[in-house]
N, C-alpha and C. Protein backbone atom coordinates (compact mmCIF):
# COMPACT_ATOMS: atom_id res chain seq x y z
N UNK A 1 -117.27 -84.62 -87.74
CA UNK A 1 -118.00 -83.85 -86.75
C UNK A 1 -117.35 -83.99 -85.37
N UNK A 2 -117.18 -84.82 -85.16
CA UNK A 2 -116.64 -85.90 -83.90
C UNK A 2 -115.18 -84.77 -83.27
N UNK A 3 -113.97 -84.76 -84.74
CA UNK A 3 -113.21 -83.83 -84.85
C UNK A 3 -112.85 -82.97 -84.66
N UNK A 4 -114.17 -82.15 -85.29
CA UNK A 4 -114.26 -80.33 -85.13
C UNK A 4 -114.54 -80.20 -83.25
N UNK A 5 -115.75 -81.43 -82.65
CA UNK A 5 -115.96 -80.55 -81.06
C UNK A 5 -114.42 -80.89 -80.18
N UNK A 6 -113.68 -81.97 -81.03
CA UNK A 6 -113.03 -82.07 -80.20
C UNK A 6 -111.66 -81.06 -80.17
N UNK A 7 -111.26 -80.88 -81.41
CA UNK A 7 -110.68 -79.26 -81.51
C UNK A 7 -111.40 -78.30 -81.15
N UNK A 8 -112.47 -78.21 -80.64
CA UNK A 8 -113.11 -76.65 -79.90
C UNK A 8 -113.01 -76.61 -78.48
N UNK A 9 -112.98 -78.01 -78.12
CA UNK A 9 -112.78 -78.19 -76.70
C UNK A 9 -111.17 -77.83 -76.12
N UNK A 10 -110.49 -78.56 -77.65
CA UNK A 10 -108.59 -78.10 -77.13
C UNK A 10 -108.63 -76.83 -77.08
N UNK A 11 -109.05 -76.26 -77.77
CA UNK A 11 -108.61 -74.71 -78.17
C UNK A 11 -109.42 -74.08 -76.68
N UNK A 12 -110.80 -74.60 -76.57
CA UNK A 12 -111.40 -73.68 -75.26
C UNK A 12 -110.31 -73.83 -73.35
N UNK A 13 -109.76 -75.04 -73.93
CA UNK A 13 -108.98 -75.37 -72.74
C UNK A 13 -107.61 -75.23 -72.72
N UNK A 14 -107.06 -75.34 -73.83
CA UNK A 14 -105.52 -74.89 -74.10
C UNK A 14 -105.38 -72.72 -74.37
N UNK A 15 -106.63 -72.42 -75.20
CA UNK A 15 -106.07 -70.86 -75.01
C UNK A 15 -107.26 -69.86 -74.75
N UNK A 16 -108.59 -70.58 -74.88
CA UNK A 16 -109.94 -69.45 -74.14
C UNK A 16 -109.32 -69.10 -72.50
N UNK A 17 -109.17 -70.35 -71.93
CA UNK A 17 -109.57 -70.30 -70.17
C UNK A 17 -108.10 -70.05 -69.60
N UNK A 18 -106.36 -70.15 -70.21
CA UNK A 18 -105.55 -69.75 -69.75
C UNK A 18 -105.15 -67.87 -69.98
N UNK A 19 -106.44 -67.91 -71.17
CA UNK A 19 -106.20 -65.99 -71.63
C UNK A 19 -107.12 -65.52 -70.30
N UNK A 20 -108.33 -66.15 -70.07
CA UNK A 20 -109.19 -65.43 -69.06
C UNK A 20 -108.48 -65.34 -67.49
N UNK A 21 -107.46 -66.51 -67.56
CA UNK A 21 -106.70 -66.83 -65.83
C UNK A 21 -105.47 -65.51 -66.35
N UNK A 22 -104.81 -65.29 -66.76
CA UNK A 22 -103.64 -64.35 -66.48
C UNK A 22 -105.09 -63.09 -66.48
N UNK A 23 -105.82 -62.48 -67.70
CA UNK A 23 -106.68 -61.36 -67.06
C UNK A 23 -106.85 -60.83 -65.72
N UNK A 24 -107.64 -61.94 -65.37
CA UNK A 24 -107.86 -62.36 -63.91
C UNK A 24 -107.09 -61.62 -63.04
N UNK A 25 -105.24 -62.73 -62.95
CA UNK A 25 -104.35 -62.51 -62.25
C UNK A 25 -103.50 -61.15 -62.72
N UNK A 26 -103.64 -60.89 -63.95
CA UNK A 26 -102.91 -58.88 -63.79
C UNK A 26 -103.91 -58.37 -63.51
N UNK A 27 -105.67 -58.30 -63.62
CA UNK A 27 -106.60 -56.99 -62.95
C UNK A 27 -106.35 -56.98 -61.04
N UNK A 28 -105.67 -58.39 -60.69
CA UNK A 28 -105.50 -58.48 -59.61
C UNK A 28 -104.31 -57.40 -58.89
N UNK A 29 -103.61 -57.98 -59.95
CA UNK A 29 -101.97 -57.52 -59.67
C UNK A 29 -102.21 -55.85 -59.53
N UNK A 30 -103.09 -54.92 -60.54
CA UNK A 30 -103.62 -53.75 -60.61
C UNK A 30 -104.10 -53.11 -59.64
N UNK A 31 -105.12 -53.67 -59.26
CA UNK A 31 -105.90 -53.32 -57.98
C UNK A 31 -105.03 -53.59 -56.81
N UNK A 32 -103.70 -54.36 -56.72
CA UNK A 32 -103.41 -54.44 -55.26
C UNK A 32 -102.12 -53.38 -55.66
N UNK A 33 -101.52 -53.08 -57.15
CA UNK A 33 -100.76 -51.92 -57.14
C UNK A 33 -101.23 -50.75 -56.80
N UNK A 34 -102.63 -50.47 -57.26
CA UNK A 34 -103.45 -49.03 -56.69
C UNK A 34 -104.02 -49.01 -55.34
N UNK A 35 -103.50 -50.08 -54.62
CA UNK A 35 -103.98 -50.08 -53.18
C UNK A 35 -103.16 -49.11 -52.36
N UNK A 36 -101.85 -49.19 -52.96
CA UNK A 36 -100.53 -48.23 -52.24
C UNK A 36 -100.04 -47.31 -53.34
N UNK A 37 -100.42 -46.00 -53.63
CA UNK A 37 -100.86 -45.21 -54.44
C UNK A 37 -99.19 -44.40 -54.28
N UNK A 38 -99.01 -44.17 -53.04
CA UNK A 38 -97.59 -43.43 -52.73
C UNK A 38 -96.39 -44.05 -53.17
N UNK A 39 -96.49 -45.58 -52.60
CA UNK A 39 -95.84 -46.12 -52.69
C UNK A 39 -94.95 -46.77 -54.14
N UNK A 40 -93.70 -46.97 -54.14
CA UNK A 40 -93.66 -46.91 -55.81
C UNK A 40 -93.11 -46.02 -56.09
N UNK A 41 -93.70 -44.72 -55.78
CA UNK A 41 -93.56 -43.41 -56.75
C UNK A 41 -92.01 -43.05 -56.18
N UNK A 42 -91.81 -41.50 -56.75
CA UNK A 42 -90.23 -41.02 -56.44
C UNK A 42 -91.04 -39.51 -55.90
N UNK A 43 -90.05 -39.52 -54.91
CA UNK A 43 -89.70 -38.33 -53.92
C UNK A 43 -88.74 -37.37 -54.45
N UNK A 44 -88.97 -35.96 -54.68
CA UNK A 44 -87.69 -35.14 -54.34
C UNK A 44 -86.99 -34.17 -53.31
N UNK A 45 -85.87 -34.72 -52.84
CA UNK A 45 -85.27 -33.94 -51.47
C UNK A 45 -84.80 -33.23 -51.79
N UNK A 46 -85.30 -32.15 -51.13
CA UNK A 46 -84.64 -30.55 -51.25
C UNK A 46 -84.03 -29.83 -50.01
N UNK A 47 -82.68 -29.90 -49.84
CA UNK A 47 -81.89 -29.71 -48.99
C UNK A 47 -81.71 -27.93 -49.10
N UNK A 48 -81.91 -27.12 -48.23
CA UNK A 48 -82.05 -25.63 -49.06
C UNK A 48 -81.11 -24.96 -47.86
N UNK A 49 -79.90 -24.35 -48.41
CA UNK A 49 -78.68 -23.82 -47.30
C UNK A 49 -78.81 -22.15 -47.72
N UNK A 50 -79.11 -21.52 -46.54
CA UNK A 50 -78.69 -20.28 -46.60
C UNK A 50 -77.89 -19.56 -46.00
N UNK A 51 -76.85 -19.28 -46.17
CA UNK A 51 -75.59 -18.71 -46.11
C UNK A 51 -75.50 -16.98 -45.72
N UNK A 52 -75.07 -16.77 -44.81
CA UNK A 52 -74.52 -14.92 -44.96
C UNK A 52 -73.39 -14.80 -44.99
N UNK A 53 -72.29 -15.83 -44.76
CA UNK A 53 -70.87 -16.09 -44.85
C UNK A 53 -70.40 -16.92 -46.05
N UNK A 54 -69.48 -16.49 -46.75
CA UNK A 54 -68.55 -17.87 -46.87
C UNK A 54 -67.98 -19.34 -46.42
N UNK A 55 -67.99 -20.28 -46.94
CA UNK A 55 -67.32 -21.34 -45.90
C UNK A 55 -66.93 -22.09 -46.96
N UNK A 56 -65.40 -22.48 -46.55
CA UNK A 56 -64.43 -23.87 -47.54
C UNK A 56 -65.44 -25.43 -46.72
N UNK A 57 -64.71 -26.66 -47.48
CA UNK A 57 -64.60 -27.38 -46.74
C UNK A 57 -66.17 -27.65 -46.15
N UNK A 58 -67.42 -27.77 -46.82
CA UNK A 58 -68.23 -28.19 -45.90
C UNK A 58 -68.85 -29.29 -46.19
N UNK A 59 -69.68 -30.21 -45.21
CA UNK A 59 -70.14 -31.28 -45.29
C UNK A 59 -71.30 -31.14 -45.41
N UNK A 60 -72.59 -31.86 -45.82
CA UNK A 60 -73.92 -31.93 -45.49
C UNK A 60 -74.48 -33.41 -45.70
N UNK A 61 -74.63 -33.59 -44.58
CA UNK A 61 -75.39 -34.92 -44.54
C UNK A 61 -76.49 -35.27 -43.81
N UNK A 62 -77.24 -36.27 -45.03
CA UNK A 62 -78.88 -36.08 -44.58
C UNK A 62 -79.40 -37.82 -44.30
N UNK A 63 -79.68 -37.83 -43.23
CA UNK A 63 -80.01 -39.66 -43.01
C UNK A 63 -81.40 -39.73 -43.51
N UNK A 64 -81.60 -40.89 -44.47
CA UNK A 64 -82.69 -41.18 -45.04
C UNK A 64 -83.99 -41.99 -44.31
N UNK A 65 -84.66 -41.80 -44.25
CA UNK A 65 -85.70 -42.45 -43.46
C UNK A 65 -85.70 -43.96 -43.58
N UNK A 66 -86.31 -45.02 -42.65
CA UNK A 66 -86.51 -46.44 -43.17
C UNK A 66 -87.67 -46.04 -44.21
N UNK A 67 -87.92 -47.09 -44.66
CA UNK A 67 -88.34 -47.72 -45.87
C UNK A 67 -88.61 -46.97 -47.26
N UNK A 68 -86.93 -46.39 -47.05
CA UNK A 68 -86.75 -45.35 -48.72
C UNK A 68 -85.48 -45.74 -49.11
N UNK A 69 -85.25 -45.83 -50.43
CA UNK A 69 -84.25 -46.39 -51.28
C UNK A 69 -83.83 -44.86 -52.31
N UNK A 70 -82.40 -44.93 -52.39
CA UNK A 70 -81.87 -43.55 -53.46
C UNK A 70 -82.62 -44.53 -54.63
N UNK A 71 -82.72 -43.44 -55.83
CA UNK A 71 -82.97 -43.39 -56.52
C UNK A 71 -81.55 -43.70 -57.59
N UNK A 72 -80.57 -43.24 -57.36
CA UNK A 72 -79.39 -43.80 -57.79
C UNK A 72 -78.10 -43.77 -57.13
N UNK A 73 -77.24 -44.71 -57.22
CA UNK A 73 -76.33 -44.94 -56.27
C UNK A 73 -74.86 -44.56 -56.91
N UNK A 74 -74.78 -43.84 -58.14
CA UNK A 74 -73.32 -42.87 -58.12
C UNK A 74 -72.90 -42.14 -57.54
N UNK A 75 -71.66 -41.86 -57.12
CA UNK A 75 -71.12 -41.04 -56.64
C UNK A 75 -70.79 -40.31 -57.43
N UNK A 76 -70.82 -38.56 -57.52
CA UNK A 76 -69.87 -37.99 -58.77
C UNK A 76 -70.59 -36.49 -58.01
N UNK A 77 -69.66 -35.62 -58.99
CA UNK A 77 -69.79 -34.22 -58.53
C UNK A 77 -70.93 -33.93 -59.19
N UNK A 78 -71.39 -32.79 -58.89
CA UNK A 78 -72.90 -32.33 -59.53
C UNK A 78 -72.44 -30.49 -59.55
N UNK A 79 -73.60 -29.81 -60.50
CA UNK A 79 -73.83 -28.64 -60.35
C UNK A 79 -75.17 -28.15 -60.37
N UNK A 80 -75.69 -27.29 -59.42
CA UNK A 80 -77.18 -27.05 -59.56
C UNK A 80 -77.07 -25.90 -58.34
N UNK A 81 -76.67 -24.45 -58.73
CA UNK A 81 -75.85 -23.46 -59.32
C UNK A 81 -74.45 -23.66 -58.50
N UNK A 82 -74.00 -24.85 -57.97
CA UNK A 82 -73.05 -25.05 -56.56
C UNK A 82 -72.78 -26.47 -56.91
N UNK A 83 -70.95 -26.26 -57.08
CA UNK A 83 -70.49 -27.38 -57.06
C UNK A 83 -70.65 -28.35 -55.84
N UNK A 84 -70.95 -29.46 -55.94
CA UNK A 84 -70.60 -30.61 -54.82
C UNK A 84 -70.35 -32.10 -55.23
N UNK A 85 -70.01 -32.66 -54.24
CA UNK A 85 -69.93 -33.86 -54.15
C UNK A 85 -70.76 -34.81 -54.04
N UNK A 86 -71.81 -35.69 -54.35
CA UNK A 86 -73.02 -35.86 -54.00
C UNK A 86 -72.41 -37.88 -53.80
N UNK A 87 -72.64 -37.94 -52.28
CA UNK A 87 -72.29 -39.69 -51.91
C UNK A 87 -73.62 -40.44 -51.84
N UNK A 88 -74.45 -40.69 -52.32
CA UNK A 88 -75.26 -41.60 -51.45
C UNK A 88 -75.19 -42.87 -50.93
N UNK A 89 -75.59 -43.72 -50.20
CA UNK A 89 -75.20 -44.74 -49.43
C UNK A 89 -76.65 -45.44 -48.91
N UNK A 90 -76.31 -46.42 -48.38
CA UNK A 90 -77.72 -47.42 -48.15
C UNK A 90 -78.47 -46.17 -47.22
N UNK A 91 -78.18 -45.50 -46.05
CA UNK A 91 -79.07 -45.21 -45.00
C UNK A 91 -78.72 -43.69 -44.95
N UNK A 92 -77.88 -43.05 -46.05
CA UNK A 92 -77.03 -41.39 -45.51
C UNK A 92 -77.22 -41.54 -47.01
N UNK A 93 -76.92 -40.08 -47.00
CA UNK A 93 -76.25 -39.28 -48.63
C UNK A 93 -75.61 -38.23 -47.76
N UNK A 94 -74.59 -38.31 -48.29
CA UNK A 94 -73.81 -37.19 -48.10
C UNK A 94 -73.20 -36.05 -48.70
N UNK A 95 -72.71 -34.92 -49.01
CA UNK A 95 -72.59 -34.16 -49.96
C UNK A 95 -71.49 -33.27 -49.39
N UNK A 96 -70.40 -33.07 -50.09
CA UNK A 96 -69.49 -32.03 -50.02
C UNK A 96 -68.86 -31.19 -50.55
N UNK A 97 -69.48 -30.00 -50.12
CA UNK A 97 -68.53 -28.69 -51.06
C UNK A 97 -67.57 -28.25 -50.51
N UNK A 98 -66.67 -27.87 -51.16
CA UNK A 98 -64.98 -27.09 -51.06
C UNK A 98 -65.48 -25.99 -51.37
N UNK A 99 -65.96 -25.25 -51.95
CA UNK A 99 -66.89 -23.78 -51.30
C UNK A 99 -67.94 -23.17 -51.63
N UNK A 100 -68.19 -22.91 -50.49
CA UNK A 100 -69.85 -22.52 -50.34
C UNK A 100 -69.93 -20.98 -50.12
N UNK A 101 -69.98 -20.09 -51.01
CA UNK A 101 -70.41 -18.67 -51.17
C UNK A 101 -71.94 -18.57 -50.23
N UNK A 102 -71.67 -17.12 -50.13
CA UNK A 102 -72.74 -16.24 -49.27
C UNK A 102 -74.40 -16.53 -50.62
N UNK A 103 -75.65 -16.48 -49.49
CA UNK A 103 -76.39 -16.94 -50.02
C UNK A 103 -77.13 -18.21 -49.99
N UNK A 104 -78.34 -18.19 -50.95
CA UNK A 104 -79.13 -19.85 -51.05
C UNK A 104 -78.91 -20.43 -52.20
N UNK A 105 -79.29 -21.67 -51.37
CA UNK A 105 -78.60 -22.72 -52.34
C UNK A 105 -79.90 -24.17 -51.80
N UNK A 106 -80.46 -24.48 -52.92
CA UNK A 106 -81.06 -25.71 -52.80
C UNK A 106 -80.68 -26.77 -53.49
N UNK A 107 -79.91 -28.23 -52.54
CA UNK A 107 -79.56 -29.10 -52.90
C UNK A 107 -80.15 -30.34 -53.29
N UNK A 108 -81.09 -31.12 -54.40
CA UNK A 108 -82.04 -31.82 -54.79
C UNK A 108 -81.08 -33.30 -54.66
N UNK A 109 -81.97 -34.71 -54.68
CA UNK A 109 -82.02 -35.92 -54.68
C UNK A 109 -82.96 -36.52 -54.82
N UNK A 110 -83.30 -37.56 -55.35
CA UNK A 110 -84.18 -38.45 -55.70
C UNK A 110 -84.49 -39.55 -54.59
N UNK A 111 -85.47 -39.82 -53.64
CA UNK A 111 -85.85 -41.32 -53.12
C UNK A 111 -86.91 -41.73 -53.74
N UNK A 112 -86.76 -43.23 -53.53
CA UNK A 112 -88.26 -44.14 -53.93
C UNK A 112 -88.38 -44.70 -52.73
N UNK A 113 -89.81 -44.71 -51.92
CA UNK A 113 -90.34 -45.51 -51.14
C UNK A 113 -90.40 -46.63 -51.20
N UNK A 114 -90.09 -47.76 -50.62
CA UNK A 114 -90.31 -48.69 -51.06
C UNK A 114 -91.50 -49.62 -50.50
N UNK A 115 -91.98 -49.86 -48.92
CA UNK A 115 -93.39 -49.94 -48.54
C UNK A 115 -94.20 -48.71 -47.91
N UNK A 116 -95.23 -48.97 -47.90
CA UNK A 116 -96.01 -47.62 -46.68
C UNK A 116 -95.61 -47.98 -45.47
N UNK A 117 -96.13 -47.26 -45.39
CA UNK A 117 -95.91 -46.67 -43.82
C UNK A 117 -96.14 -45.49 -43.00
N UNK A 118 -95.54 -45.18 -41.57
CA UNK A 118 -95.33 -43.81 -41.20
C UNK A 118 -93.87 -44.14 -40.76
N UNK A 119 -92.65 -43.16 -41.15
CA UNK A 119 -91.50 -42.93 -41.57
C UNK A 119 -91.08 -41.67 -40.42
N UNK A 120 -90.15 -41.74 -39.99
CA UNK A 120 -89.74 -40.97 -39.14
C UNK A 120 -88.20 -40.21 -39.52
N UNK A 121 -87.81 -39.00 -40.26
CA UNK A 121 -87.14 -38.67 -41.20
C UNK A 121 -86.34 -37.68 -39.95
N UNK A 122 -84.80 -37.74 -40.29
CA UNK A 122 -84.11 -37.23 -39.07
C UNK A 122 -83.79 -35.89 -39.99
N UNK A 123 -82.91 -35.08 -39.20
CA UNK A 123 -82.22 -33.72 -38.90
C UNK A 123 -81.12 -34.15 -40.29
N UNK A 124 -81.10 -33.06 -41.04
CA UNK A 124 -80.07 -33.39 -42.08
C UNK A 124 -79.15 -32.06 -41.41
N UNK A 125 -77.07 -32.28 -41.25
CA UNK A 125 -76.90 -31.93 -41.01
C UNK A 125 -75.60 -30.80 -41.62
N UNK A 126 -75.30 -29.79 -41.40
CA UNK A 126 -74.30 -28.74 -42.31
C UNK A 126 -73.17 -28.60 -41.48
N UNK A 127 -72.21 -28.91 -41.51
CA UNK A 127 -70.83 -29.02 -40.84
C UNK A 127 -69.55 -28.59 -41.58
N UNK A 128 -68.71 -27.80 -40.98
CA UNK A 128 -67.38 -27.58 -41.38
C UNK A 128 -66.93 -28.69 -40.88
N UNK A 129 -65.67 -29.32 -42.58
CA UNK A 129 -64.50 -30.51 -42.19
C UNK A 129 -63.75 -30.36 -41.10
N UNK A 130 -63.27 -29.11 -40.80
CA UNK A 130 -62.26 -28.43 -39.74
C UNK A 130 -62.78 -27.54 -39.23
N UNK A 131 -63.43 -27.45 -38.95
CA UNK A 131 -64.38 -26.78 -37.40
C UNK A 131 -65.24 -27.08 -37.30
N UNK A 132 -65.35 -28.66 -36.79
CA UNK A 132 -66.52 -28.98 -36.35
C UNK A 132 -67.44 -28.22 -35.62
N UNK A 133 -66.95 -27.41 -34.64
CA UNK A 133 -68.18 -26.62 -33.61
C UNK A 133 -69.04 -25.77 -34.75
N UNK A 134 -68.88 -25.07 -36.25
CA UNK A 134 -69.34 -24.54 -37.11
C UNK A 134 -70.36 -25.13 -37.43
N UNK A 135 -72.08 -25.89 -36.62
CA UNK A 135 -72.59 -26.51 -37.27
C UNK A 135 -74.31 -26.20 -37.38
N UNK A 136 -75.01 -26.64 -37.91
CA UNK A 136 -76.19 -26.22 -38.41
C UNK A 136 -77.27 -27.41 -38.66
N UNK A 137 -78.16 -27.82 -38.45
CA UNK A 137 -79.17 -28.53 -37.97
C UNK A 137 -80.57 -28.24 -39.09
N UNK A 138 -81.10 -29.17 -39.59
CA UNK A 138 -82.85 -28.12 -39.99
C UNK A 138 -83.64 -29.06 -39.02
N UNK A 139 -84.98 -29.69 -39.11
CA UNK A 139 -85.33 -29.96 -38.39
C UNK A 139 -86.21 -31.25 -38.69
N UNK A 140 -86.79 -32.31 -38.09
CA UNK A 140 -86.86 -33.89 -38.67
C UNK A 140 -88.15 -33.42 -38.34
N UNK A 141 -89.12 -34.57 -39.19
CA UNK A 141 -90.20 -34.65 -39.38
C UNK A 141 -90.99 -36.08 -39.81
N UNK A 142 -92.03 -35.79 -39.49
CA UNK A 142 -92.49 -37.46 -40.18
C UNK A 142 -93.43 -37.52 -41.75
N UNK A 143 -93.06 -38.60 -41.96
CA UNK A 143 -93.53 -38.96 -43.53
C UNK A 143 -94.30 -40.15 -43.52
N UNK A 144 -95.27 -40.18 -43.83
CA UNK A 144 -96.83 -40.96 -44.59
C UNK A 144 -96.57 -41.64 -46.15
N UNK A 145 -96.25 -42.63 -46.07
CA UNK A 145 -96.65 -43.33 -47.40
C UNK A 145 -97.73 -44.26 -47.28
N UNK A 146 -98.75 -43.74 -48.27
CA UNK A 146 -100.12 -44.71 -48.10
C UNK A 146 -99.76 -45.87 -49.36
């Protein structure tokens, strides 16, 4: 008899009360992940160029806000209907086409936020390699991650 309470007691203290402490500590972990609902998630940047000219040789580069991370850090050419170059980098992505036909063109990327905040997102910019004065601006804005 003596035996059996004392194996009910190991078992209540070796695997009842360490199953109820992790519960515990992931419904915790849960509730403070759904506290920042934005945060976490993935962003998509849509860079959108409209063209009435031709142009060789162009650059576009877009500075990423603080507290956002690329989503992936290869470099390699892309198509999405327009060849480019797609760089990203800790604080820029950069992108370059050798030519850019008349027309629109929307250029996509992936960020993840990484805390909340309010985010202050700059001017992404469209530049000829060799004529710099050829240049084009959109316009910065601010971003909310709750």
């Amino acid at each position: 008899m003596t035996g059996l309470i004392i194996t009910g007691v190991v078992i209540l203290f070796f695997v009842v009360i360490p199953v109820f402490l992790l519960v515990g500590i992931f419904n915790k972990l849960v509730a403070l992940k759904n506290r920042f609902k934005n945060a976490f998630s993935q962003i998509e940047v849509q860079l959108k160029i409209n063209t009435r000219s031709q142009f060789e040789y162009m650059h576009l580069k877009d500075l990423k806000a603080a507290g956002f991370e690329a989503e992936k850090l290869l470099s390699g050419w892309k198509y999405d209907p327009l060849w480019y170059y797609e760089e990203p980098r800790h604080s820029i992505t950069n992108f370059f086409v050798s030519w850019l036909p008349h027309g629109e063109y929307i250029v996509r990327y992936r960020l993840r936020p990484t805390k909340p905040g309010s985010y202050r997102v700059s001017a992404a910019t469209l530049q000829s390699m060799y004529a710099p004065e050829m240049t084009a601006h959109s316009a910065g804005f601010m971003v909310r991650v709750k």
